[in-house]
Protein backbone atom coordinates (compact mmCIF):
# COMPACT_ATOMS: atom_id res chain seq x y z
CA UNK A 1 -0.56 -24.20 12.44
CA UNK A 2 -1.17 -22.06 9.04
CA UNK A 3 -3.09 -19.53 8.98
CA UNK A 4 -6.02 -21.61 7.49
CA UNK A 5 -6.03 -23.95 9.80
CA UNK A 6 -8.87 -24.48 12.60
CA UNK A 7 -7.41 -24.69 16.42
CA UNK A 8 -6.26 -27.60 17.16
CA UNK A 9 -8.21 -29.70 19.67
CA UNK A 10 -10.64 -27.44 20.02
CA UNK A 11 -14.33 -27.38 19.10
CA UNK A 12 -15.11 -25.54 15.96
CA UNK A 13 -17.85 -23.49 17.77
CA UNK A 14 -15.71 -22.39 20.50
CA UNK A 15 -15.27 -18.88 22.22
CA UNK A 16 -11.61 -19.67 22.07
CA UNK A 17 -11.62 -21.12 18.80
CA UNK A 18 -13.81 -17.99 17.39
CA UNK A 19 -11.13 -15.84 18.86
CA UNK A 20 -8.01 -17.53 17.24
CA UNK A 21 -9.78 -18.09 13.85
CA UNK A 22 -10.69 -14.13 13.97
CA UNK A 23 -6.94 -13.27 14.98
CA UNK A 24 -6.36 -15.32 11.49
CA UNK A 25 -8.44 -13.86 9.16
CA UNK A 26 -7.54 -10.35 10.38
CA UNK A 27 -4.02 -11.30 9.80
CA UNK A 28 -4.55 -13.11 5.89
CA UNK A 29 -6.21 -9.44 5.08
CA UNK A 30 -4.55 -8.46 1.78
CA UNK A 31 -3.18 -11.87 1.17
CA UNK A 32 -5.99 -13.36 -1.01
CA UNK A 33 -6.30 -9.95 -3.26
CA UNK A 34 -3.12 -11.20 -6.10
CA UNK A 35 -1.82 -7.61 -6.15
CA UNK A 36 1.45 -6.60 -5.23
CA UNK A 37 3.05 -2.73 -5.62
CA UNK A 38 6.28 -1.12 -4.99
CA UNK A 39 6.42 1.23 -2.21
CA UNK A 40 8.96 3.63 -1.75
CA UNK A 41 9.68 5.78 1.39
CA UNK A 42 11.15 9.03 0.66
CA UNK A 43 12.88 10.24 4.80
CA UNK A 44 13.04 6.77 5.79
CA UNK A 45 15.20 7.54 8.99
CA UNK A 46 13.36 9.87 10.99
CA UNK A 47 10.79 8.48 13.24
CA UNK A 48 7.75 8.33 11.02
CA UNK A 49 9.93 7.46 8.53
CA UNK A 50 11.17 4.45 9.86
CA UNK A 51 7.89 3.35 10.84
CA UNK A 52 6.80 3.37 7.86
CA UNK A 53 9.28 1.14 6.66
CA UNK A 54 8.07 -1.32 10.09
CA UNK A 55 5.31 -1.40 8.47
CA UNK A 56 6.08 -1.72 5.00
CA UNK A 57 8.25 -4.31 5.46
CA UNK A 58 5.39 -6.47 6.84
CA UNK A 59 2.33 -5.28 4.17
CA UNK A 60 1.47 -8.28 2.49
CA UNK A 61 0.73 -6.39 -0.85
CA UNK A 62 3.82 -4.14 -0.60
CA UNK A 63 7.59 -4.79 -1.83
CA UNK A 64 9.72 -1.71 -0.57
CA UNK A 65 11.86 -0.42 -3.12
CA UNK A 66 14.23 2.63 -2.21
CA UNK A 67 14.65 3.94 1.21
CA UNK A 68 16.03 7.47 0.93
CA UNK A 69 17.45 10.09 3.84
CA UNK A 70 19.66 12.36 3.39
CA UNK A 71 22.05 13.17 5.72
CA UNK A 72 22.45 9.58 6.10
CA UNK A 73 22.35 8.25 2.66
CA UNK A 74 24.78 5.28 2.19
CA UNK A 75 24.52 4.23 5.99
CA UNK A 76 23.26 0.24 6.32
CA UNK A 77 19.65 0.85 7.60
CA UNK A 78 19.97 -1.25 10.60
CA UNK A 79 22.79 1.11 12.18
CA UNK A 80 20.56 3.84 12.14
CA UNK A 81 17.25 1.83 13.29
CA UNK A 82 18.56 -1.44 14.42
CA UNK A 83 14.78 -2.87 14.37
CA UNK A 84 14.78 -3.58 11.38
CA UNK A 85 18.05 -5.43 10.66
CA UNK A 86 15.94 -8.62 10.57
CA UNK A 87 14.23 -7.95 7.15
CA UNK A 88 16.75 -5.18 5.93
CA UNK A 89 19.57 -6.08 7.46
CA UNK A 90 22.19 -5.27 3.92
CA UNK A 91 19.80 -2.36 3.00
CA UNK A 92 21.38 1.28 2.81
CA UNK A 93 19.39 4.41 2.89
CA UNK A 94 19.81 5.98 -0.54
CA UNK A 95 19.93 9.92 -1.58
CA UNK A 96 16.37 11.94 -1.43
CA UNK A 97 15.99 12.55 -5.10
CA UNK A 98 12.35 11.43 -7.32
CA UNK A 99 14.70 10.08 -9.58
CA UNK A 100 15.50 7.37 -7.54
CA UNK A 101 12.39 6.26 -6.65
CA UNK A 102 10.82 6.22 -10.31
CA UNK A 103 8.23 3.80 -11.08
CA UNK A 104 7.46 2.75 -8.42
CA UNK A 105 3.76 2.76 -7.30
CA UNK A 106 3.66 4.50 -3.94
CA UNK A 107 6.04 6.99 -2.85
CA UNK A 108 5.56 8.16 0.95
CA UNK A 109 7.15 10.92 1.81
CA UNK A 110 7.88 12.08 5.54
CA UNK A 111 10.42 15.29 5.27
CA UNK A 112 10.89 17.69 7.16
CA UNK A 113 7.99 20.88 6.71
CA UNK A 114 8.74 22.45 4.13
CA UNK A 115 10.82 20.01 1.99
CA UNK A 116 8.23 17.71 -0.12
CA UNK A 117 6.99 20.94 -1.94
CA UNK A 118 10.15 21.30 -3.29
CA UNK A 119 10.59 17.95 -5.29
CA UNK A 120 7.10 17.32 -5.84
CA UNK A 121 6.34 18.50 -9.33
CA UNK A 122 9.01 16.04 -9.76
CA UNK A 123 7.65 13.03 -7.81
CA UNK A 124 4.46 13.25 -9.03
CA UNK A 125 5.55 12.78 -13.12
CA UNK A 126 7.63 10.11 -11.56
CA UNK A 127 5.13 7.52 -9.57
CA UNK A 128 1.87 6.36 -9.46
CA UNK A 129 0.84 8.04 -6.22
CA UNK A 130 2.50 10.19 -3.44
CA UNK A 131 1.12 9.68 0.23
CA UNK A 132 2.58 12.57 1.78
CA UNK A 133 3.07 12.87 5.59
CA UNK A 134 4.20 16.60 5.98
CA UNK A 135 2.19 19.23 5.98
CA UNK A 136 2.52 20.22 2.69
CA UNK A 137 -0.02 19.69 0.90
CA UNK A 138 -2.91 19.49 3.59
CA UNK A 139 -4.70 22.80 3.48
CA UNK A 140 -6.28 25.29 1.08
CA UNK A 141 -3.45 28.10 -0.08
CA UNK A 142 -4.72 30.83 1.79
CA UNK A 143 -5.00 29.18 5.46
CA UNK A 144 -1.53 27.73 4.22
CA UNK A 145 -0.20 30.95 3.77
CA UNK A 146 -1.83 32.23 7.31
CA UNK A 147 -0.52 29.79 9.57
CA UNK A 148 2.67 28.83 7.95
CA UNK A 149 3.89 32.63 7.35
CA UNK A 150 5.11 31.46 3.58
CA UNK A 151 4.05 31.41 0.60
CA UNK A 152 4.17 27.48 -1.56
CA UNK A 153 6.53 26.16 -3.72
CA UNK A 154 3.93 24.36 -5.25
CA UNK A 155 0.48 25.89 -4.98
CA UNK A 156 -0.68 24.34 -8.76
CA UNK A 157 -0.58 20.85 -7.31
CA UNK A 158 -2.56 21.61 -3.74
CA UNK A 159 -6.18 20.76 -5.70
CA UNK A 160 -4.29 16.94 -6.40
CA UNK A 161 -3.89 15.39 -2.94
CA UNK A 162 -7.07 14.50 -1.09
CA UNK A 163 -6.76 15.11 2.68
CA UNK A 164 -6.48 11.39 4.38
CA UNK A 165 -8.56 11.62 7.35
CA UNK A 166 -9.97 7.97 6.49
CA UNK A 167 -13.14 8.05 8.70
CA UNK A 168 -14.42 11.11 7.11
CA UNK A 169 -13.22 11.30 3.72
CA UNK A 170 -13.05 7.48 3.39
CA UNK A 171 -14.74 7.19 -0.47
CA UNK A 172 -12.26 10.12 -1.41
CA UNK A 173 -9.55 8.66 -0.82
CA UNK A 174 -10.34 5.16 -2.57
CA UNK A 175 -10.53 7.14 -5.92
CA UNK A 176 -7.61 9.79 -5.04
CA UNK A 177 -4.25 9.87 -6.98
CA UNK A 178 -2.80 11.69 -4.25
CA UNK A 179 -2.62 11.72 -0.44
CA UNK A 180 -2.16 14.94 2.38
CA UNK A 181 -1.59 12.44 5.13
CA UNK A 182 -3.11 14.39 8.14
CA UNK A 183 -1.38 15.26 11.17
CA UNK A 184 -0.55 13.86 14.72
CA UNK A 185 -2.85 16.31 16.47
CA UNK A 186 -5.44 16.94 14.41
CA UNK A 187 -6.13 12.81 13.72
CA UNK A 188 -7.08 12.52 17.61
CA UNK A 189 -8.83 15.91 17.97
CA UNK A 190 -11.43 15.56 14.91
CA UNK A 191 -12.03 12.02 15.29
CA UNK A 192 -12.86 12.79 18.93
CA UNK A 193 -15.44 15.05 17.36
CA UNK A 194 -16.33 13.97 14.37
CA UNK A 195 -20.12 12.45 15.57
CA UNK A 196 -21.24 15.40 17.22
CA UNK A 197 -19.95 17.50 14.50
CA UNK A 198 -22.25 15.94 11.99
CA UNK A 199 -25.59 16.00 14.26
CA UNK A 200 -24.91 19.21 15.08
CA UNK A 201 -24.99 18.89 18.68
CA UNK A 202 -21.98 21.98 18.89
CA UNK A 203 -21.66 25.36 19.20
CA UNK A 204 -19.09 25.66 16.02
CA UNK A 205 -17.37 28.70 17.44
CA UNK A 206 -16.50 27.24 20.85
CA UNK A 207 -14.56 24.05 20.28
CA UNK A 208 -11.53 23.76 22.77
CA UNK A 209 -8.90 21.42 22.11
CA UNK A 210 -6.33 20.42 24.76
CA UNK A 211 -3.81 17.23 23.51
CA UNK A 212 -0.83 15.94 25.41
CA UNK A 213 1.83 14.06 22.95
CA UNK A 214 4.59 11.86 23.29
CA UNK A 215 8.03 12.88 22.90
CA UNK A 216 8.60 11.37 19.25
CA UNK A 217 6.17 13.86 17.85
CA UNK A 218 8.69 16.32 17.95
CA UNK A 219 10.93 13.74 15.67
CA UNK A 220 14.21 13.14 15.53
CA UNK A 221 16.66 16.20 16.08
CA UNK A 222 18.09 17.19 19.07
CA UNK A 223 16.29 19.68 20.86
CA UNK A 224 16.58 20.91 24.44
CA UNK A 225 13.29 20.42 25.53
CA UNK A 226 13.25 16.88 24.38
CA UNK A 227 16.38 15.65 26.60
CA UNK A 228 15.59 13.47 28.98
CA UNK A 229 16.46 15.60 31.70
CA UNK A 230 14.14 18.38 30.70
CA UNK A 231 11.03 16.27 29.23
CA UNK A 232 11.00 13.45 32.46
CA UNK A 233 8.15 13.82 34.85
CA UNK A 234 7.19 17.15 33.27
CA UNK A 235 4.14 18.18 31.18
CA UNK A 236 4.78 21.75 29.10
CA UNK A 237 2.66 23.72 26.55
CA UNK A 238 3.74 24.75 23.44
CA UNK A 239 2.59 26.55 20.72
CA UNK A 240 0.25 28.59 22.24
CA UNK A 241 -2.58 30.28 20.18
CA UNK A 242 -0.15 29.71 17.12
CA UNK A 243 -0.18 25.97 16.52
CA UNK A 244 -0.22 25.61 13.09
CA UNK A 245 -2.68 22.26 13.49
CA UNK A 246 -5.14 24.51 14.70
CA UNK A 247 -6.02 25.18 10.76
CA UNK A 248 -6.01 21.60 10.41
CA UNK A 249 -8.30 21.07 13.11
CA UNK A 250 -11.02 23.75 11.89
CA UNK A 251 -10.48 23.13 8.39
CA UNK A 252 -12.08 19.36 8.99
CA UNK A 253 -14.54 20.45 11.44
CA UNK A 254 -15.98 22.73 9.29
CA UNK A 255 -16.06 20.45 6.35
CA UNK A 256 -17.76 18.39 8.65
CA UNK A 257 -20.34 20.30 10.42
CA UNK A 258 -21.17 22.29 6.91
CA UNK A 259 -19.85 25.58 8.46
CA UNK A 260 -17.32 27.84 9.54
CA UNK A 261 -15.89 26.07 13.08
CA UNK A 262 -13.07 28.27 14.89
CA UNK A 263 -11.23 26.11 18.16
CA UNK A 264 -8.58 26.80 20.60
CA UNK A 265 -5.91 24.20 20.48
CA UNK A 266 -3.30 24.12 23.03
CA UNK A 267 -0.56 21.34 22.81
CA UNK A 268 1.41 19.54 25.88
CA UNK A 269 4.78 17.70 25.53
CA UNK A 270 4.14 14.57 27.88
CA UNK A 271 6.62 12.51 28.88
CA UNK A 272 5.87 8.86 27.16
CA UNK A 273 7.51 8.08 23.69
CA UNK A 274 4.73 7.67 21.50
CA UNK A 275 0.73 9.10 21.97
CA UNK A 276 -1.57 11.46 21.58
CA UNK A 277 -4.72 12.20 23.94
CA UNK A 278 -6.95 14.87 23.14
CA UNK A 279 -9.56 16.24 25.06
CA UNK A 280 -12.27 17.56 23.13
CA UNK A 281 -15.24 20.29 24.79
CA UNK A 282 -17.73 22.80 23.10
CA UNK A 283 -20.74 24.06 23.90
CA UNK A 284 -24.10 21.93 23.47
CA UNK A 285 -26.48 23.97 20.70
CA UNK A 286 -30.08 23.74 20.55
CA UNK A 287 -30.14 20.58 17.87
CA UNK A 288 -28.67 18.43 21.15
CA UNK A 289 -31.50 18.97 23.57
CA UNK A 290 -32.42 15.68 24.94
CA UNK A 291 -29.53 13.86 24.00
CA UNK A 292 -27.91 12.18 26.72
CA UNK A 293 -24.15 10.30 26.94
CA UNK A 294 -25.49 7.01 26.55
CA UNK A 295 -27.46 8.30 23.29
CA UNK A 296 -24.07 10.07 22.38
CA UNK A 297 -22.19 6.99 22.84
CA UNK A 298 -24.56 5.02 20.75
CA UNK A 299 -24.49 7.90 17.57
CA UNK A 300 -20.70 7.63 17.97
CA UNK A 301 -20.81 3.75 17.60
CA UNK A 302 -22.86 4.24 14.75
CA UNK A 303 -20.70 7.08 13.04
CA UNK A 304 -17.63 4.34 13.43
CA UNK A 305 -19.37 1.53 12.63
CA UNK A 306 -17.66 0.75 9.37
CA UNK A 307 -14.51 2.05 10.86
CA UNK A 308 -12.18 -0.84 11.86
CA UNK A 309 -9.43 1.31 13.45
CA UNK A 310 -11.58 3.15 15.47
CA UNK A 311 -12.97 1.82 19.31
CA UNK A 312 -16.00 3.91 20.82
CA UNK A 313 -15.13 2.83 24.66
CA UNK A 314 -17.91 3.34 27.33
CA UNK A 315 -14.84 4.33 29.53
CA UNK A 316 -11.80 7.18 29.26
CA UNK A 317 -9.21 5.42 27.03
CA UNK A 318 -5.59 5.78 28.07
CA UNK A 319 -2.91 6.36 25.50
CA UNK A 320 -1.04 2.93 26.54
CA UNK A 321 -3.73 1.02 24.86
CA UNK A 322 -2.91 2.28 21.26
CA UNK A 323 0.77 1.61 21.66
CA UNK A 324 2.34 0.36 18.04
CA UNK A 325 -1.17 -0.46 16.59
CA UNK A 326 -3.22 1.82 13.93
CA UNK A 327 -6.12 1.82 16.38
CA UNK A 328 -7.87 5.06 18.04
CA UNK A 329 -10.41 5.05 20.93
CA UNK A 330 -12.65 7.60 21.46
CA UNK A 331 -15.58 8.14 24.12
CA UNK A 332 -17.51 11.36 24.99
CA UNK A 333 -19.95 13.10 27.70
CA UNK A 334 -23.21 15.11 27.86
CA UNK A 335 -22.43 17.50 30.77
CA UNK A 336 -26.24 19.00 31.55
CA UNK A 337 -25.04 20.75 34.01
CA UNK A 338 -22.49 22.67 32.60
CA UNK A 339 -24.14 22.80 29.16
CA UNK A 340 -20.85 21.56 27.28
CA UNK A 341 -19.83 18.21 25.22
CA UNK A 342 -16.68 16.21 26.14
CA UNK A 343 -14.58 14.15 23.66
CA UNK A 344 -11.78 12.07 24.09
CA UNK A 345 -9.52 10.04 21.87
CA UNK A 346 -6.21 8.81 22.14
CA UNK A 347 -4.13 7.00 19.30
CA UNK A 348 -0.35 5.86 18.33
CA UNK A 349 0.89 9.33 17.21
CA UNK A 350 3.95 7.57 14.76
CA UNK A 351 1.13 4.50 13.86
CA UNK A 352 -2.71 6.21 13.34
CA UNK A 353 -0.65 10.17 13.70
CA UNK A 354 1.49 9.30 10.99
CA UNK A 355 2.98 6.00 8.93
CA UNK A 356 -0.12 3.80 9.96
CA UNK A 357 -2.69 6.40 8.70
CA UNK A 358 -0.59 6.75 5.85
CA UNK A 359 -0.66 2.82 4.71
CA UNK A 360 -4.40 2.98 5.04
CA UNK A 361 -4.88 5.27 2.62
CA UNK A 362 -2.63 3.65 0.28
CA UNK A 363 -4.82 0.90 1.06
CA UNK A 364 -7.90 2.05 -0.19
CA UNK A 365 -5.99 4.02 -3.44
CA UNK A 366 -4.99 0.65 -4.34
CA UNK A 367 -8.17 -1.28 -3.72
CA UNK A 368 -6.75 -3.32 -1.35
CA UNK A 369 -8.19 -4.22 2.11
CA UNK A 370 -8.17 -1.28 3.95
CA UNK A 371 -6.57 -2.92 7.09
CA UNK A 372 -4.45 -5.03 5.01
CA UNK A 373 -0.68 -4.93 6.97
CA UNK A 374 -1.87 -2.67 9.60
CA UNK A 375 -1.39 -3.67 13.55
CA UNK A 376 -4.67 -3.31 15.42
CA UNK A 377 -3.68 -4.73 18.48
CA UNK A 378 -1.48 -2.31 20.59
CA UNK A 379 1.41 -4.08 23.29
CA UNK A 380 0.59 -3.85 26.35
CA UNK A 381 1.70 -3.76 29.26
C-alpha cells in the first residue's frame, strides 16, 4: 500500500481507517515541500552523534554529506555503529575539520564541551547554519564564565545562535541562522515547567529540580561509574549544587516567567540506557489561588497545544514511553495542602535531549515541517 493509499477493505470513515490514514500523513511530513539540503554531522560517532545520523539518514528533506570523528576518522561507519550499515554501509567517518564540511547547508555539531568553540569562527563562514549540540554556545558570557570556570574561545559569536528550546522560543528559531541546541536536563526540567512559569503560579526563588538519566547521557568514554557493574540496580547523584545545567535551567525560567528564577538541580545516574525524568516542585504564589490540578492540567494542554512533540498526560509518565521517539510527556499537581506545584516530564535524552531536538530546529530554520523525519512514536515494550 503507498502512502496515499486508503486501507484496504476498510470503510473510509473508519476508527481504524482514521488511524492508519493519520499514521500516513504523519509519515509523508516533509515529502510534499520540493526542498532538499545537505546536512553534515560534525562527532558523528559518539552517541548523540550517531543518532543524529539515525535520523538523518531517514529525513525526507535531508541528504547527509560528511560524517566526521576524530579519533576514528577513516573507520567504515558501520564498525563503529553497526545500525546503520543498512543505509551507510561503505561510509567512513572523515577528519573534524569545517573545511570538510563546506557548503553544505546544516552542519550539526555534537563535540565534546569545549571543542565547537574552537572551530566555529570557521564553520560558520563555511555553511549555511550550525545546530550545535554542546554547550557552547547556550548561555550569556557571564553565567558561561560562572558555571563553566573558563573563559570562551569565541565570545563575539554567542549573540548568533538562538537557544533551541522549540516550545518556548519556537518563532525564534524559524528565523535564526544559528542554533544552541539545549541540553538533556534542562529540555525535561523547563518543559515540565514551562505553563506555570508563564501564569505565574511559582514562587521564582524556590524551584527544585530532581532528574534521573540514563546511562548514555554520560556519552561514550569509559568511565567507572558507567560500567555495568557499578551503574546496575543502582541510582547515584552527581553534580551536586555544581551542575552546570542548573544555569541552563534558570536562564529559561527566567526568560520565561519575566524574572530572576534561582532552582536547585540535583542529577541521578539511573540505570536504563536512554531517559530523562524530571521532577519539578516550587512553591504556589499568590497569582495561583484557586487553581486546582485539573485547571493546571487544562492551562498545560493549552500552553502545548501547538506543540506536536509534547503529551500533557492526566497520569505520571514513565520514561519507557519516550524510548527512540522525539516525544516528551509532561503532567503536574496542585498540592493544597502542602502549598507547592509538582511537574513531571520525561523524554528520550539522545532523541528530544539531544539529535531529535536538534533536527527540529533545523526544521523550522529551513521552513520545513517541523516534525518532518522525526519519530513520535516511542518502542515499546
Amino acid at each position: 500500500m503507498s502512502n496515499g493509499e486508503q486501507v484496504a477493505d476498510l470503510p473510509p470513515d473508519s476508527a481504524l481507517a482514521t488511524v492508519f490514514n493519520d499514521l500516513n500523513k504523519h509519515a509523508r511530513r516533509g515529502y510534499g515541500s520540493g526542498m532538499s539540503f545537505t546536512a553534515a554531522v560534525l562527532g558523528g560517532s559518539g552517541y548523540a552523534g550517531g543518532e543524529l545520523v539515525r535520523i538523518l539518514a531517514q529525513h525526507p528533506n535531508f541528504n547527509l554529506g560528511p560524517i566526521t570523528a576524530a579519533s576514528n576518522a577513516g573507520t567504515l561507519i558501520a564498525d563503529r555503529i553497526p545500525a546503520l550499515a543498512p543505509v551507510l554501509g561503505d561510509r567512513r567517518f572523515a577528519e573534524t575539520d569545517p573545511g570538510a564540511v563546506s557548503g553544505v547547508d546544516v552542519a550539526f555539531v555534537a563535540l565534546p564541551h569545549g571543542e565547537s568553540q574552537t572551530l566555529m569562527e570557521s564553520l560558520t563562514t563555511q555553511v549555511g547554519h550550525v545546530v550545535d549540540l554542546g554547550a557552547d554556545f547556550r548561555l550569556p558570557l557571564d553565567d558561561y564564565t560562572t558555571w563553566y570556570g573558563a573563559g570562551h574561545g569565541a565570545p563575539t559569536l554567542l549573540d548568533d545562535f538562538q537557544y533551541g528550546l522549540v516550545e518556548v522560543f519556537r518563532d525564534a528559531i524559524g528565523s535564526a541562522q544559528h542554533i544552541a541546541n539545549p541540553g538533556c536536563y534542562p529540555t525535561a526540567a523547563n518543559l515540565a515547567l514551562a505553563p506555570a512559569l508563564a501564569n505565574g503560579w511559582l514562587d521564582p526563588a524556590s524551584l527544585v529540580v530532581n532528574a534521573a538519566s540514563g546511562i548514555s547521557g554520560a556519552g561514550r568514554s569509559l568511565k567507572d561509574a558507567n560500567l555495568y557493574s557499578q551503574a546496575n540496580e543502582s541510582v547515584t547523584a552527581y553534580g551536586l549544587l555544581t551542575h552546570r545545567h542548573t544555569a541552563e535551567i534558570e536562564w529559561v525560567c527566567s526568560q520565561i516567567a519575566g524574572q530572576p528564577v534561582t532552582a536547585l538541580f540535583t542529577p541521578h545516574l539511573a540505570p536504563m540506557t536512554r531517559g530523562i525524568h524530571a521532577t519539578a516542585t516550587a512553591r504556589l504564589s499568590e497569582p495561583s489561588n484557586g487553581v486546582t490540578t485539573d485547571d493546571a492540567l487544562a492551562a498545560y494542554r493549552e500552553f502545548y497545544a501547538d506543540s506536536p512533540f509534547v503529551v500533557v498526560s492526566d497520569n505520571p509518565p514513565s520514561t519507557k514511553a519516550t524510548f527512540g521517539a522525539n516525544t516528551v510527556y509532561v503532567t503536574c499537581r496542585i498540592d493544597r495542602r502542602t502549598g507547592h506545584f509538582l511537574g513531571i516530564a520525561v523524554e528520550d535524552n539522545l532523541v528530544k535531549g539531544a539529535a531529535g531536538q536538534a533536527v527540529q530546529c533545523a526544521n523550522l530554520m529551513l521552513g520545513l515541517d517541523e516534525q518532518a523525519g522525526l519519530p513520535i512514536l516511542g518502542v515499546t515494550p
